[in-house]
N, C-alpha and C. Protein backbone atom coordinates (compact mmCIF):
# COMPACT_ATOMS: atom_id res chain seq x y z
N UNK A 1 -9.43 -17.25 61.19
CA UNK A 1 -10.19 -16.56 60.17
C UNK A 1 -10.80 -15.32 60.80
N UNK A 2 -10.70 -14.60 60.07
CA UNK A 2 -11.05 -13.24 60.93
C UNK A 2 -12.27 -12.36 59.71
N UNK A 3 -13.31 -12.37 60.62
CA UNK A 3 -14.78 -11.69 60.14
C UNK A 3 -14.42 -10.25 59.59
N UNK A 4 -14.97 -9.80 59.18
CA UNK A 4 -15.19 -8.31 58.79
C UNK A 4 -16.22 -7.37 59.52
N UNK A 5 -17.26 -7.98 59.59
CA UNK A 5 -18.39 -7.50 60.60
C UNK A 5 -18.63 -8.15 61.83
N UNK A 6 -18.82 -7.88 62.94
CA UNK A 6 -19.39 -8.60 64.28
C UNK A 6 -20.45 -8.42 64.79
N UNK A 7 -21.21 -8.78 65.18
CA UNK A 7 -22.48 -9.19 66.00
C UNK A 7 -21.89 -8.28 67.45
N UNK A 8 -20.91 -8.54 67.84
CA UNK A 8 -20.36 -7.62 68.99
C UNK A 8 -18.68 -8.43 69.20
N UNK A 9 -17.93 -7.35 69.91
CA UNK A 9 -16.77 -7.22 70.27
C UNK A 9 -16.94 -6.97 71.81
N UNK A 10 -16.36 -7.73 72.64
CA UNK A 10 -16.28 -7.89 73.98
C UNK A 10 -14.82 -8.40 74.78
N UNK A 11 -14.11 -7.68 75.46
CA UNK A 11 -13.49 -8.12 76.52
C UNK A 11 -13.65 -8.99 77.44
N UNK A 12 -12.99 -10.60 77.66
CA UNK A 12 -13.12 -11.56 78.20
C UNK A 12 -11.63 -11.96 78.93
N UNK A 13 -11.77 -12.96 79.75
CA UNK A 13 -10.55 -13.03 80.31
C UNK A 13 -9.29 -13.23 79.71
N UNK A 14 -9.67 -13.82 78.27
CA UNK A 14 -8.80 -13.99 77.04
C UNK A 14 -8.16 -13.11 75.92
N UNK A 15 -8.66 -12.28 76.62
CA UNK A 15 -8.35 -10.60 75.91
C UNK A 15 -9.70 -10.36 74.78
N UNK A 16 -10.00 -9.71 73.57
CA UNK A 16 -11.22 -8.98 73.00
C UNK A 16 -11.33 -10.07 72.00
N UNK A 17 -13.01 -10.45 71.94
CA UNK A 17 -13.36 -11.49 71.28
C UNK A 17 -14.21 -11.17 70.35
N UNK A 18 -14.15 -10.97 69.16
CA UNK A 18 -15.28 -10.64 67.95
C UNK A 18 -16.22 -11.67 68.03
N UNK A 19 -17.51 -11.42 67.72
CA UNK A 19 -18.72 -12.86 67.47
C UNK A 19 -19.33 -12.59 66.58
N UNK A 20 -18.87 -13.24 65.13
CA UNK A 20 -19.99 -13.11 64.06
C UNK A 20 -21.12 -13.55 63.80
N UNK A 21 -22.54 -13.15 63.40
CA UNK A 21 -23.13 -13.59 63.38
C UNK A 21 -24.14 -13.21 62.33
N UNK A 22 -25.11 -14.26 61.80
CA UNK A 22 -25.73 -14.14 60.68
C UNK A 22 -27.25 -14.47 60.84
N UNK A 23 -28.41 -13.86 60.59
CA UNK A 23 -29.66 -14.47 60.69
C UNK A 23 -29.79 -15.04 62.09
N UNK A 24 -29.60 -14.51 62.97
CA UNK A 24 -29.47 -14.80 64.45
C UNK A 24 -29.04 -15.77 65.03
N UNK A 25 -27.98 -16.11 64.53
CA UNK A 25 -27.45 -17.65 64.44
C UNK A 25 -25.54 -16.97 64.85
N UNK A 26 -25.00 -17.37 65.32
CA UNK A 26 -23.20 -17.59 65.94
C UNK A 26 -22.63 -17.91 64.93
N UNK A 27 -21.80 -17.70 63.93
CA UNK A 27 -21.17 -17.90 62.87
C UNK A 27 -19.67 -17.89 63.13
N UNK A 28 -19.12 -17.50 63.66
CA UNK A 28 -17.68 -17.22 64.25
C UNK A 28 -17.33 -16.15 65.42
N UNK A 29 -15.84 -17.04 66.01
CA UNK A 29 -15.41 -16.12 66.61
C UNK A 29 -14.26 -16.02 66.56
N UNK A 30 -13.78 -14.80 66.92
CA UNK A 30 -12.09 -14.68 66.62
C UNK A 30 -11.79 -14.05 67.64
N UNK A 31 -10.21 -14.14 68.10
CA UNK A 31 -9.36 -13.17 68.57
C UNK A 31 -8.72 -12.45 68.32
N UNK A 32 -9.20 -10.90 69.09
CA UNK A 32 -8.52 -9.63 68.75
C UNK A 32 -7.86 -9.62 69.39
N UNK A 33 -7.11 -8.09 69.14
CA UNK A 33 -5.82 -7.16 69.26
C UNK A 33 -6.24 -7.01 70.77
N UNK A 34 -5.62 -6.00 71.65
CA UNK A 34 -6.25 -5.98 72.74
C UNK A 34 -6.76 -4.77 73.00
N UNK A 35 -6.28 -3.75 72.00
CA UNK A 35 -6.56 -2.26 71.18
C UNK A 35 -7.89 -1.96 70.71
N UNK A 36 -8.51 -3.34 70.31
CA UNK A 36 -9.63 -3.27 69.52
C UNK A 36 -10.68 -2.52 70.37
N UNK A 37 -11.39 -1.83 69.45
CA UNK A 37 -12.76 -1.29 70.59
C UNK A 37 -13.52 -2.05 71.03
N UNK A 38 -14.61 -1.47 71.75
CA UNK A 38 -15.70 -2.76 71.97
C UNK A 38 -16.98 -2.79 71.40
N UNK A 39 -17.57 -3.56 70.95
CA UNK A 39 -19.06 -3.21 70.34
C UNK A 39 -19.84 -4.06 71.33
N UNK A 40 -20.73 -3.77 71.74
CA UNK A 40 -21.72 -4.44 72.96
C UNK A 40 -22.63 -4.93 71.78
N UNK A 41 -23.37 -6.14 72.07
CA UNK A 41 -24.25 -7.03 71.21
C UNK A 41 -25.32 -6.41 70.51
N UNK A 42 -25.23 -6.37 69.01
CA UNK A 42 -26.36 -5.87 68.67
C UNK A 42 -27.81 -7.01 67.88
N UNK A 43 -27.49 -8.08 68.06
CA UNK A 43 -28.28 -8.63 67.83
C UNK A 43 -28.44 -9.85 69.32
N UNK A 44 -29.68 -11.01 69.07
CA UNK A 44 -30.10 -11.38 70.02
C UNK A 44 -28.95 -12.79 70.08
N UNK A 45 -28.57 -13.06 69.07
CA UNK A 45 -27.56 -13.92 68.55
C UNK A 45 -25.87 -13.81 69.34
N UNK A 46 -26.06 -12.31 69.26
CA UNK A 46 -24.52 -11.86 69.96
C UNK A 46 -24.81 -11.59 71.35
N UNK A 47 -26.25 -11.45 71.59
CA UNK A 47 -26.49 -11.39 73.02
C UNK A 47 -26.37 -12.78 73.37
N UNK A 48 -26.78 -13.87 73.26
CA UNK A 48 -26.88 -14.75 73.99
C UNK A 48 -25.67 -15.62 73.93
N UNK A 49 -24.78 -15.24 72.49
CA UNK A 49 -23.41 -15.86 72.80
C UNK A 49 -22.38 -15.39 73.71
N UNK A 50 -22.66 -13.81 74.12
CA UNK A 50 -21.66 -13.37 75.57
C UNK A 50 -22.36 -13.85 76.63
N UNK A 51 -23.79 -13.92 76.64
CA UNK A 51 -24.23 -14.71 78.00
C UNK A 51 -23.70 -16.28 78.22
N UNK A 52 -23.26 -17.02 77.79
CA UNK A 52 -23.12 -18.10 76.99
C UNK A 52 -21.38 -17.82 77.65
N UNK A 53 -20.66 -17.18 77.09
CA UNK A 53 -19.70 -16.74 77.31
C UNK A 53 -18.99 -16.69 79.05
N UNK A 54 -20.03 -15.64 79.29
CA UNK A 54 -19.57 -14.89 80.87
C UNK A 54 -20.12 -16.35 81.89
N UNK A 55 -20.95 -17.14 81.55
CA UNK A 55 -21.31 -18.09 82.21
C UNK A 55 -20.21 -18.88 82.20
N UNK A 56 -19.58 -19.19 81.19
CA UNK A 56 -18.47 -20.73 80.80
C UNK A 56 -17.37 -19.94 81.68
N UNK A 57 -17.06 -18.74 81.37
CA UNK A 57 -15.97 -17.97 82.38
C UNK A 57 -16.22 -17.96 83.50
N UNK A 58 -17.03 -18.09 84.46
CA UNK A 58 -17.71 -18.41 85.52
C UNK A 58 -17.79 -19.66 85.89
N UNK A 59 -17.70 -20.55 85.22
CA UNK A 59 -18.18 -21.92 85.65
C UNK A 59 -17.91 -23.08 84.62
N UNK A 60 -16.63 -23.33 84.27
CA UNK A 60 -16.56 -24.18 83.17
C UNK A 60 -17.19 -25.06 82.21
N UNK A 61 -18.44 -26.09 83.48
CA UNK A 61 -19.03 -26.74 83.58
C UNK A 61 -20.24 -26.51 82.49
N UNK A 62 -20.20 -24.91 82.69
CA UNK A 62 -21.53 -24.79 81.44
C UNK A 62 -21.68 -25.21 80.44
N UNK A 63 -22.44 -25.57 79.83
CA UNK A 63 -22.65 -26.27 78.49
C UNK A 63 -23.32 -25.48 77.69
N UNK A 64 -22.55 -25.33 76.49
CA UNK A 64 -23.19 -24.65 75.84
C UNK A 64 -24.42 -25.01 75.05
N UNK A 65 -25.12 -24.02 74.61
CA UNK A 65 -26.81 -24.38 73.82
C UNK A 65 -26.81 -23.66 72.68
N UNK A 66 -25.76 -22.78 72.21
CA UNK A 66 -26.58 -21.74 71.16
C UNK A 66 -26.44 -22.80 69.91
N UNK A 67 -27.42 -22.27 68.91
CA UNK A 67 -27.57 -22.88 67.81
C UNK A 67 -26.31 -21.98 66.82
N UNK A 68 -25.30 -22.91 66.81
CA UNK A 68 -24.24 -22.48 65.61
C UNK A 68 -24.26 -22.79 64.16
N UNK A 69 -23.98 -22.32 63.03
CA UNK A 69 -23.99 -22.62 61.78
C UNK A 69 -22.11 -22.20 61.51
N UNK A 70 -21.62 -23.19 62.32
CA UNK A 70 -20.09 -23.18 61.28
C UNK A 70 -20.18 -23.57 60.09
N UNK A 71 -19.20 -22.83 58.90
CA UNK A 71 -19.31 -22.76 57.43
C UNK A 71 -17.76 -23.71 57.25
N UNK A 72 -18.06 -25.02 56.73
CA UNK A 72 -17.21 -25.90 56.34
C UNK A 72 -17.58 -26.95 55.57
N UNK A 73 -16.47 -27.91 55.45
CA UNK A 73 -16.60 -29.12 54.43
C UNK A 73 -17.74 -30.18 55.47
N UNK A 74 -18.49 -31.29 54.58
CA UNK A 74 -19.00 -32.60 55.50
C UNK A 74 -18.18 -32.86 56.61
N UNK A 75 -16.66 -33.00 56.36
CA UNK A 75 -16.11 -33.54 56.75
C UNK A 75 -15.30 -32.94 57.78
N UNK A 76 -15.72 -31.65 58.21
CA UNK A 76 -15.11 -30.31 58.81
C UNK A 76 -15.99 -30.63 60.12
N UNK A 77 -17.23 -30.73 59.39
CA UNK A 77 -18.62 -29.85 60.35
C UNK A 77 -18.85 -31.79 60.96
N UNK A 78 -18.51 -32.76 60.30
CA UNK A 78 -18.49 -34.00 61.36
C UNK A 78 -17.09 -34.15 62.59
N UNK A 79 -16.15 -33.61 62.47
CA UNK A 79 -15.00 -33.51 63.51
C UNK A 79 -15.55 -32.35 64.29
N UNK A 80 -15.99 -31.28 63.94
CA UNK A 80 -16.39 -29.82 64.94
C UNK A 80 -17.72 -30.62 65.60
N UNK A 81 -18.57 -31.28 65.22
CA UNK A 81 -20.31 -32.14 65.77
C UNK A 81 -19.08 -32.82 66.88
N UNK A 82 -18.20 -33.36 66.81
CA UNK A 82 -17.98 -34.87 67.61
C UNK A 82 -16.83 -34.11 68.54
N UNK A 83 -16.08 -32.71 68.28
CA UNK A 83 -15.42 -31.72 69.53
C UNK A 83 -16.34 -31.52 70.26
N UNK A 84 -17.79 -31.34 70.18
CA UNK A 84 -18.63 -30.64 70.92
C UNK A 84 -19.19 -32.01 72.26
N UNK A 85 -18.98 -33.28 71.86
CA UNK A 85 -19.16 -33.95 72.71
C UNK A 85 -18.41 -34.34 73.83
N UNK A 86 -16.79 -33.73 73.62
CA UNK A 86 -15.77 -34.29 74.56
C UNK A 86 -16.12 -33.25 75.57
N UNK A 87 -15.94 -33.28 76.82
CA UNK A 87 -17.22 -32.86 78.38
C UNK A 87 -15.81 -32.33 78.55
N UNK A 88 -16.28 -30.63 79.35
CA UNK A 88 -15.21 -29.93 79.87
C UNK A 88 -14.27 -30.51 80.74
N UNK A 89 -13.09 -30.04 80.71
CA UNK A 89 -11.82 -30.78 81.75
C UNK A 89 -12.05 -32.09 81.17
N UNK A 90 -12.32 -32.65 79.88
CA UNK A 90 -11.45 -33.78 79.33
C UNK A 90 -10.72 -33.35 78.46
N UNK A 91 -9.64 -34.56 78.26
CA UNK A 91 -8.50 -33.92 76.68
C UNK A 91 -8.51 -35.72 75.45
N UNK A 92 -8.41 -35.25 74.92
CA UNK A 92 -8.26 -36.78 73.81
C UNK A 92 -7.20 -36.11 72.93
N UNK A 93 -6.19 -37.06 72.78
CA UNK A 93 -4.69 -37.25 71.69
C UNK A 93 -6.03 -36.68 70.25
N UNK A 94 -5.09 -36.06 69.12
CA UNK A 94 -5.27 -35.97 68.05
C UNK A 94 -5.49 -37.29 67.58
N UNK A 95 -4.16 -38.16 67.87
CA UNK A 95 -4.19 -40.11 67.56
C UNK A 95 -5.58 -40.95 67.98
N UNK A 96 -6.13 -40.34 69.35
CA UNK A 96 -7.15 -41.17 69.74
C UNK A 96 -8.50 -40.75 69.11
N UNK A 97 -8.02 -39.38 68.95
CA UNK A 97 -9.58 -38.67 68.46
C UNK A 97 -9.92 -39.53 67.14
N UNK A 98 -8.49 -39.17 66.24
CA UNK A 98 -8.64 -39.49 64.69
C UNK A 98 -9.33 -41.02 64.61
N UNK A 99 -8.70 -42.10 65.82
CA UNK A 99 -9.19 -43.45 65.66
C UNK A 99 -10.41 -43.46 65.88
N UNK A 100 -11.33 -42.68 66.66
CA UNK A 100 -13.02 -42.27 66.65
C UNK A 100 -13.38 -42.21 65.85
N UNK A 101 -12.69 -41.20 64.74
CA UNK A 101 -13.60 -40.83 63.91
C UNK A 101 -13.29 -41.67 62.33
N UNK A 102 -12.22 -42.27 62.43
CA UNK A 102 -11.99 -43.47 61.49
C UNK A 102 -11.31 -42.37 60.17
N UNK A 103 -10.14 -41.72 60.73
CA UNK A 103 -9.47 -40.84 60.07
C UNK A 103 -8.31 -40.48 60.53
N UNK A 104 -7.42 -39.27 60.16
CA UNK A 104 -6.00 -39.48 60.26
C UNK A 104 -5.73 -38.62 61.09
N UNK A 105 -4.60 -38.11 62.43
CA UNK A 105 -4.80 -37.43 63.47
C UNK A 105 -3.93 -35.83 62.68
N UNK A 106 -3.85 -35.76 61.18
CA UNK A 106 -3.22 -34.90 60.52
C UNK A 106 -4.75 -34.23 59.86
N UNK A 107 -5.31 -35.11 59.34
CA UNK A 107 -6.81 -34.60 59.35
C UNK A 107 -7.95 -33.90 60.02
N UNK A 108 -7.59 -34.72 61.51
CA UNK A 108 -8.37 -33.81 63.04
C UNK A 108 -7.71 -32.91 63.14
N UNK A 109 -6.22 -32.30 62.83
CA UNK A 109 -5.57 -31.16 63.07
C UNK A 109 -5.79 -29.95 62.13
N UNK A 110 -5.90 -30.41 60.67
CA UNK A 110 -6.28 -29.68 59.78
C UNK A 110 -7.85 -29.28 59.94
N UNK A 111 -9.25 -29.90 60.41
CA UNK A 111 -10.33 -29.52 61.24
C UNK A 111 -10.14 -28.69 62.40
N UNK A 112 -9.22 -28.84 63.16
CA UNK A 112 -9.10 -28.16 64.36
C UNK A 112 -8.79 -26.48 64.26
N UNK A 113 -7.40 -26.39 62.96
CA UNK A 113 -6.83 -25.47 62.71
C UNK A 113 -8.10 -24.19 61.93
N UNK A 114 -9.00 -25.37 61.13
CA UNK A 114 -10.10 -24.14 60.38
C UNK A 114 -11.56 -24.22 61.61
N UNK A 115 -11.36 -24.96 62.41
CA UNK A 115 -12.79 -24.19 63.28
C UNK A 115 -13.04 -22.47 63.43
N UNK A 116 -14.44 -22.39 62.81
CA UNK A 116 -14.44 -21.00 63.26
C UNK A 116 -14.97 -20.25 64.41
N UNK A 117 -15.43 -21.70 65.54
CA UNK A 117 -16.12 -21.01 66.67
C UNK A 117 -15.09 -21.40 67.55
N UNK A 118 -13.91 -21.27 67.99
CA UNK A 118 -13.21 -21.71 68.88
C UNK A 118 -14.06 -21.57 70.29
N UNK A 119 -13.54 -22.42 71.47
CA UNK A 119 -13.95 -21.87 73.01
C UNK A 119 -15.99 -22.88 72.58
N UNK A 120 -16.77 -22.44 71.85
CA UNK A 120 -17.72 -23.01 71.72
C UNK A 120 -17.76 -24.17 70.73
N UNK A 121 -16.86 -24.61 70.05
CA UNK A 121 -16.70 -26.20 69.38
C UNK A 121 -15.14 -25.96 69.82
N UNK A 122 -15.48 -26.91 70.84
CA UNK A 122 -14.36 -26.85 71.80
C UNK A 122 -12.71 -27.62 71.27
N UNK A 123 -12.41 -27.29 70.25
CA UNK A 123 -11.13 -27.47 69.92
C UNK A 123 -9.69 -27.94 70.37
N UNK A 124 -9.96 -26.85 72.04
CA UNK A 124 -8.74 -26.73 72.84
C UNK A 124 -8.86 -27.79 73.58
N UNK A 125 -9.57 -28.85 73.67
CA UNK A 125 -9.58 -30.41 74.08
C UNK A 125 -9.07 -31.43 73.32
N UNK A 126 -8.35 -30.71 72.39
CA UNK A 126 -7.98 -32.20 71.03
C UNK A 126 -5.83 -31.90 72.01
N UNK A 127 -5.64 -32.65 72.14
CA UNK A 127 -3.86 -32.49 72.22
C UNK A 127 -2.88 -33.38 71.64
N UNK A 128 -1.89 -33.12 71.94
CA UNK A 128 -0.45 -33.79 71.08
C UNK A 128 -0.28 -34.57 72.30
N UNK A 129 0.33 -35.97 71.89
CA UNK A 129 0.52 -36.83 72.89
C UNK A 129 1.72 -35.86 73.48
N UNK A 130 2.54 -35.63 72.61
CA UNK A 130 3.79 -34.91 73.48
C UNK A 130 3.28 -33.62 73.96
N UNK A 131 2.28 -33.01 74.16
CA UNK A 131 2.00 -32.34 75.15
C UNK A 131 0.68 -31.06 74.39
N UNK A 132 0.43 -29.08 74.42
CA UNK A 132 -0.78 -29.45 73.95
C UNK A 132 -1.03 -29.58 72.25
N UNK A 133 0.34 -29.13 71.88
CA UNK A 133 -0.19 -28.98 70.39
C UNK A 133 -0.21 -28.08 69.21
N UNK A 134 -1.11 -27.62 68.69
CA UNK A 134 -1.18 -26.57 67.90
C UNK A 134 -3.18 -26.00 68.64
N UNK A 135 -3.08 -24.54 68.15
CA UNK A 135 -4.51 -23.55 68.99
C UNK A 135 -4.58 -23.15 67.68
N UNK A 136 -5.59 -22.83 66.71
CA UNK A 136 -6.57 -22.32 65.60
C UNK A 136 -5.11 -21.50 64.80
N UNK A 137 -4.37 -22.72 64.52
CA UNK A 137 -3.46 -22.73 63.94
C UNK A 137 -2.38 -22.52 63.98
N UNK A 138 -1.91 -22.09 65.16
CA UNK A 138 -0.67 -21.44 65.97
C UNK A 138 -0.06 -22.94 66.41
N UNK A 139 1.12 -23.13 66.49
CA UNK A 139 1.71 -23.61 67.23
C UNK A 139 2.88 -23.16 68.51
N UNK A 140 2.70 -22.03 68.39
CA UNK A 140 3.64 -21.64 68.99
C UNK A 140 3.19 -20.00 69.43
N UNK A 141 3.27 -19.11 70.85
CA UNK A 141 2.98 -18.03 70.84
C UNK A 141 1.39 -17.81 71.56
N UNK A 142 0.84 -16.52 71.16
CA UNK A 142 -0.36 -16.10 72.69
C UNK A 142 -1.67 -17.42 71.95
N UNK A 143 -1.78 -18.04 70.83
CA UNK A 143 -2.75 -18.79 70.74
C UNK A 143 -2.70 -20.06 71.90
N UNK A 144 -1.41 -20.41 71.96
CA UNK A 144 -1.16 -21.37 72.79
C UNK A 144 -1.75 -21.34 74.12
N UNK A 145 -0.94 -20.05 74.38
CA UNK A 145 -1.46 -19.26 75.79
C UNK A 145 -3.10 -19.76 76.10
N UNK A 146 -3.85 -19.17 75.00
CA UNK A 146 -5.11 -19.35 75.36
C UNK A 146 -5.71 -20.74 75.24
N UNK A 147 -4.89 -21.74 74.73
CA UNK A 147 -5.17 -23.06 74.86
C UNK A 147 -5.01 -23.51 75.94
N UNK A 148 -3.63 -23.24 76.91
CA UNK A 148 -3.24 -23.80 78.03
C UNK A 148 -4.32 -23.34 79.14
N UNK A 149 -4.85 -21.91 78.84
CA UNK A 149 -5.79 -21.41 80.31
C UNK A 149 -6.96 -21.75 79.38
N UNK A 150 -7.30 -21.92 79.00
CA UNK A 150 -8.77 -22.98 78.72
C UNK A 150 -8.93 -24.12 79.62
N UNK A 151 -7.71 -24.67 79.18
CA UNK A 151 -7.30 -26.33 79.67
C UNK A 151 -7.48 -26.28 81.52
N UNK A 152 -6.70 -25.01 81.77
CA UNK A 152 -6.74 -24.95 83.42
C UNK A 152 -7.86 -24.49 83.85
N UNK A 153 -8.61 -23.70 83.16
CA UNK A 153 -10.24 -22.74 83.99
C UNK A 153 -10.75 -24.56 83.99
N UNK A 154 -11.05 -25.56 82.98
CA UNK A 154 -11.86 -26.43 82.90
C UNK A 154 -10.96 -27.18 83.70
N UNK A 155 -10.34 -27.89 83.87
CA UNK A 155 -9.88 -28.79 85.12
C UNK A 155 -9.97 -28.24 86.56
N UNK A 156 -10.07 -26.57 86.32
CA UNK A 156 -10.79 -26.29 88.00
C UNK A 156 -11.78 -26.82 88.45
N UNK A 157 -12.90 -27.00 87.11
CA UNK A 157 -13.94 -27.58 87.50
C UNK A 157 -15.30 -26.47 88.19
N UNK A 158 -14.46 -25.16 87.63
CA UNK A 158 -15.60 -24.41 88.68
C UNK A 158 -14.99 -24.10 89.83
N UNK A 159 -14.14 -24.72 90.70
CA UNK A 159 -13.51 -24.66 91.69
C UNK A 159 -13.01 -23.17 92.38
């Protein structure tokens, strides 16, 4: 899903990352072009989600704190609450997740595919038993990409 306005546009190791934001609150993020300009944070909201940011790129381990308001169903915003608990450098099957949450692993995929904070409701931890899957709706191509080096910065461990 891609914002119209940003809170700021920043270059990350993942190429240029929009951060929407509303009432000083993280509302989304997306991936840009690599063309895109940059907008440096204009609110305190977009400030503290690139700090937030450059830290997790630094150190996997970080945990994030900002207060997010993702815009979804009950049933959206209870699978994105229960991504946020699986601890960096772990992975859980779509199959195992869905049996958590007492739902269908076509259901955790269809949640996964509409998250709008990727990287901060950590998504890229849900996988396909046969290997990682589908990335904010891609199955195939540079979303992947950025699923697989997610997967590797956090199993460094910081390292």
């Amino acid at each position: 899903m891609v914002h119209s306005v940003y809170g700021a546009i920043v270059a990350t190791p993942l190429g240029k990352l929009g951060l929407s934001t509303s009432e000083n609150t993280l509302i989304g993020l997306d991936f840009l072009p690599l063309n895109t300009p940059e907008c440096f944070p204009l609110d305190s909201a977009a400030r503290a989600a690139l700090a937030q940011l450059q830290a997790y790129f630094a150190d996997p381990r970080v945990m994030f704190t900002l207060s997010l308001l993702p815009q979804g169903t009950v049933f959206q915003k209870r699978v994105w609450h229960a991504l946020c608990l699986i601890p960096p450098g772990s992975t859980v099957t779509y199959g195992k997740f869905a049996e958590k949450l007492k739902t269908s692993p076509r259901a955790i995929g269809a949640a996964c595919r509409t998250n709008p904070l990727p990287i901060f409701i950590p998504c890229h931890r849900v996988i396909s038993s046969q290997g990682l899957g589908g990335y904010s709706g891609a199955t195939e191509g540079p979303y992947l990409d950025i699923k697989a080096w997610l997967l590797r910065h956090e199993a460094k461990g910081g390292r």
